[in-house]
C-alpha atoms as a PDB file:
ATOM      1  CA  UNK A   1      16.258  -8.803  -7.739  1.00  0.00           C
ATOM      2  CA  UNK A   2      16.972 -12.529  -6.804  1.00  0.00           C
ATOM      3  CA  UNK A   3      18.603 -11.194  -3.751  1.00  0.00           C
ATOM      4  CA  UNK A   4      15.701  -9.261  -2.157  1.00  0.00           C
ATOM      5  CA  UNK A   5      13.271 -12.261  -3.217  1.00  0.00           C
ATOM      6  CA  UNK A   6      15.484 -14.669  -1.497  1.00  0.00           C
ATOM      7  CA  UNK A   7      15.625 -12.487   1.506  1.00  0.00           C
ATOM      8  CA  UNK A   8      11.782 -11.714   1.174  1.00  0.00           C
ATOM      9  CA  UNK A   9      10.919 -15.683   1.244  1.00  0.00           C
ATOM     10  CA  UNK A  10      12.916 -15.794   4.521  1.00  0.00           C
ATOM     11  CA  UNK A  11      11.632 -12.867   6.367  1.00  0.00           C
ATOM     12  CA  UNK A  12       8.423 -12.358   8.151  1.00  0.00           C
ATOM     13  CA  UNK A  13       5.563 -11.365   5.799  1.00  0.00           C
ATOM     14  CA  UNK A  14       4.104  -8.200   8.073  1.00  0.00           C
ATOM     15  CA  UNK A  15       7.841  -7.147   8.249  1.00  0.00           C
ATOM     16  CA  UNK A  16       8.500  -7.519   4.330  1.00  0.00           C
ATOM     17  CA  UNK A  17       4.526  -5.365   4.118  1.00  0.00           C
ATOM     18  CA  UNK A  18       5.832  -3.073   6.758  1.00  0.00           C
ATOM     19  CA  UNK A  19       9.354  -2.559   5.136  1.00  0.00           C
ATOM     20  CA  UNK A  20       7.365  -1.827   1.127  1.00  0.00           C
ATOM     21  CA  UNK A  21       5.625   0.954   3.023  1.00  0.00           C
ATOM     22  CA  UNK A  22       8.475   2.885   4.603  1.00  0.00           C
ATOM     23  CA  UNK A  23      10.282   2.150   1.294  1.00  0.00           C
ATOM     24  CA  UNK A  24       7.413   3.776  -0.573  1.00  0.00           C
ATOM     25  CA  UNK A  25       6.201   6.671   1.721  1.00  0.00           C
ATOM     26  CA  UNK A  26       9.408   7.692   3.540  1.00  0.00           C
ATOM     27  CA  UNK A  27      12.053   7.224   0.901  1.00  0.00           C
ATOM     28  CA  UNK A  28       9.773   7.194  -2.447  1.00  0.00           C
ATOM     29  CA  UNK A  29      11.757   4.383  -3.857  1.00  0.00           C
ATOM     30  CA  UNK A  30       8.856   3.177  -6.350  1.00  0.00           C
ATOM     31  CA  UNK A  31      10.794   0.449  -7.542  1.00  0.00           C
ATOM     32  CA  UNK A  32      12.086  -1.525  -4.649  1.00  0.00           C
ATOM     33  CA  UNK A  33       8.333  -1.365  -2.999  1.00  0.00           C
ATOM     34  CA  UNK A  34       7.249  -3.078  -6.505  1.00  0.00           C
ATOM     35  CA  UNK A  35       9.443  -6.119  -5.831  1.00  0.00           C
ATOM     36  CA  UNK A  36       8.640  -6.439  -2.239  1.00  0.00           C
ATOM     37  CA  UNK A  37       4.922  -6.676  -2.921  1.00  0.00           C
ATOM     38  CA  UNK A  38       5.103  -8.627  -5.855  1.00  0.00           C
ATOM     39  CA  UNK A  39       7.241 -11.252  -4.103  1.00  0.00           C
ATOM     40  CA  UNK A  40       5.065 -11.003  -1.206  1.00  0.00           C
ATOM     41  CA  UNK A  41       1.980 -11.630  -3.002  1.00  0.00           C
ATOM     42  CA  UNK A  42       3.784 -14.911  -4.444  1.00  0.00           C
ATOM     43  CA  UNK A  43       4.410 -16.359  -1.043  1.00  0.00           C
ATOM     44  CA  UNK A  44       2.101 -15.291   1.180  1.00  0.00           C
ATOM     45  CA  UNK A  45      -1.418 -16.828   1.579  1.00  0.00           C
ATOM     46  CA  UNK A  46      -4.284 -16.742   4.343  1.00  0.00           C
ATOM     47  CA  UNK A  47      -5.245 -13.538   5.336  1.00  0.00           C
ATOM     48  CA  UNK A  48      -5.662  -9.501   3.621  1.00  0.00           C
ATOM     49  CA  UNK A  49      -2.010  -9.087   4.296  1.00  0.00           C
ATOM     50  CA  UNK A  50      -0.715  -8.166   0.734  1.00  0.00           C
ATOM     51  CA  UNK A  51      -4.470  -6.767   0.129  1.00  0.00           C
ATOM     52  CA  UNK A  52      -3.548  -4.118   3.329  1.00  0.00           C
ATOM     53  CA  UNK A  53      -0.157  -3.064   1.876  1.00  0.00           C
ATOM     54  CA  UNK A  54      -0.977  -2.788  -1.537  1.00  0.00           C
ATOM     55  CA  UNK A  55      -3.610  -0.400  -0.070  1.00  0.00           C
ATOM     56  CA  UNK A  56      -1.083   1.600   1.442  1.00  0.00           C
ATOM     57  CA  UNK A  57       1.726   1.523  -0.892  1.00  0.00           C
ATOM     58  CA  UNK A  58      -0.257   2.412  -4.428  1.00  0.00           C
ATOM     59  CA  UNK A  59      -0.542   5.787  -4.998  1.00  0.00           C
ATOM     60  CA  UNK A  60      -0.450   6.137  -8.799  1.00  0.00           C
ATOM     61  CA  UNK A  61      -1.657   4.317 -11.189  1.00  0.00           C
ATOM     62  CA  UNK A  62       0.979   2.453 -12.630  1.00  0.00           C
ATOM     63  CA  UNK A  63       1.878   1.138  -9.075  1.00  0.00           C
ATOM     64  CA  UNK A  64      -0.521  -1.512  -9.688  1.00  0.00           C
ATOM     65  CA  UNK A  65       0.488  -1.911 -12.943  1.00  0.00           C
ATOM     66  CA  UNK A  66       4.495  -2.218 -12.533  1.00  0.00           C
ATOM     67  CA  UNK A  67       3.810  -4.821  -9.503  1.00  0.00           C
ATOM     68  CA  UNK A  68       1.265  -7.040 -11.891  1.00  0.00           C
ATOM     69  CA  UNK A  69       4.385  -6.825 -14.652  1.00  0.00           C
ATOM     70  CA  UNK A  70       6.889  -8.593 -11.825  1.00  0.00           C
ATOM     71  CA  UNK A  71       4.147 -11.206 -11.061  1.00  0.00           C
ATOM     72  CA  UNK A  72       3.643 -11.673 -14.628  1.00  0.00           C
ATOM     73  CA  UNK A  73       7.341 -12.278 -15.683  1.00  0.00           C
ATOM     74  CA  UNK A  74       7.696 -14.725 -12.594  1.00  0.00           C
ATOM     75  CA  UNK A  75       4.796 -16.501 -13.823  1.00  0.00           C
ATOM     76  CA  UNK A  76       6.091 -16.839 -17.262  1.00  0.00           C
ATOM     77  CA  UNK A  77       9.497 -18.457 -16.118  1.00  0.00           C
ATOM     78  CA  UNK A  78       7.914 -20.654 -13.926  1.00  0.00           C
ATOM     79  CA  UNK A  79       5.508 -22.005 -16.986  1.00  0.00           C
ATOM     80  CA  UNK A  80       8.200 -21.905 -19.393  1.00  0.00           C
ATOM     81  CA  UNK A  81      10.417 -24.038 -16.673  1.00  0.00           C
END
């Protein structure tokens, strides 16, 4: 996990939104697509970038769920920090 968020903070934001939607349409890797938006929703700021890929990416429920869980646990380290 620290690897893709290192390599997400480095890499252009539409490519990282681009990149969670082949990941989630073309190869249904649920998991993978979770981190990328989670960690782009952390770094990114400015326009309805994250707001147009989570659009495109969630298709059950607990999509939304699983990526609020990531942003949740980073949020806790960074308070108890």
């Amino acid at each position: 996990m620290d690897r893709i968020s290192t390599l997400v903070e480095k890499t252009d934001p539409k490519f990282v939104a681009q990149l969670a939607y082949v990941a989630r349409e073309e190869f249904n890797l649920r998991s993978v697509t979770h981190l990328l938006l989670s960690k782009l929703a952390q770094i990114h700021k400015g326009d309805d970038l994250v707001k147009r890929a989570l659009e495109k990416t969630i298709i059950r429920p607990d999509d939304m769920i699983e990526i609020a869980a990531l942003l949740k646990m980073k949020l806790q380290k960074i308070v108890r920090a």
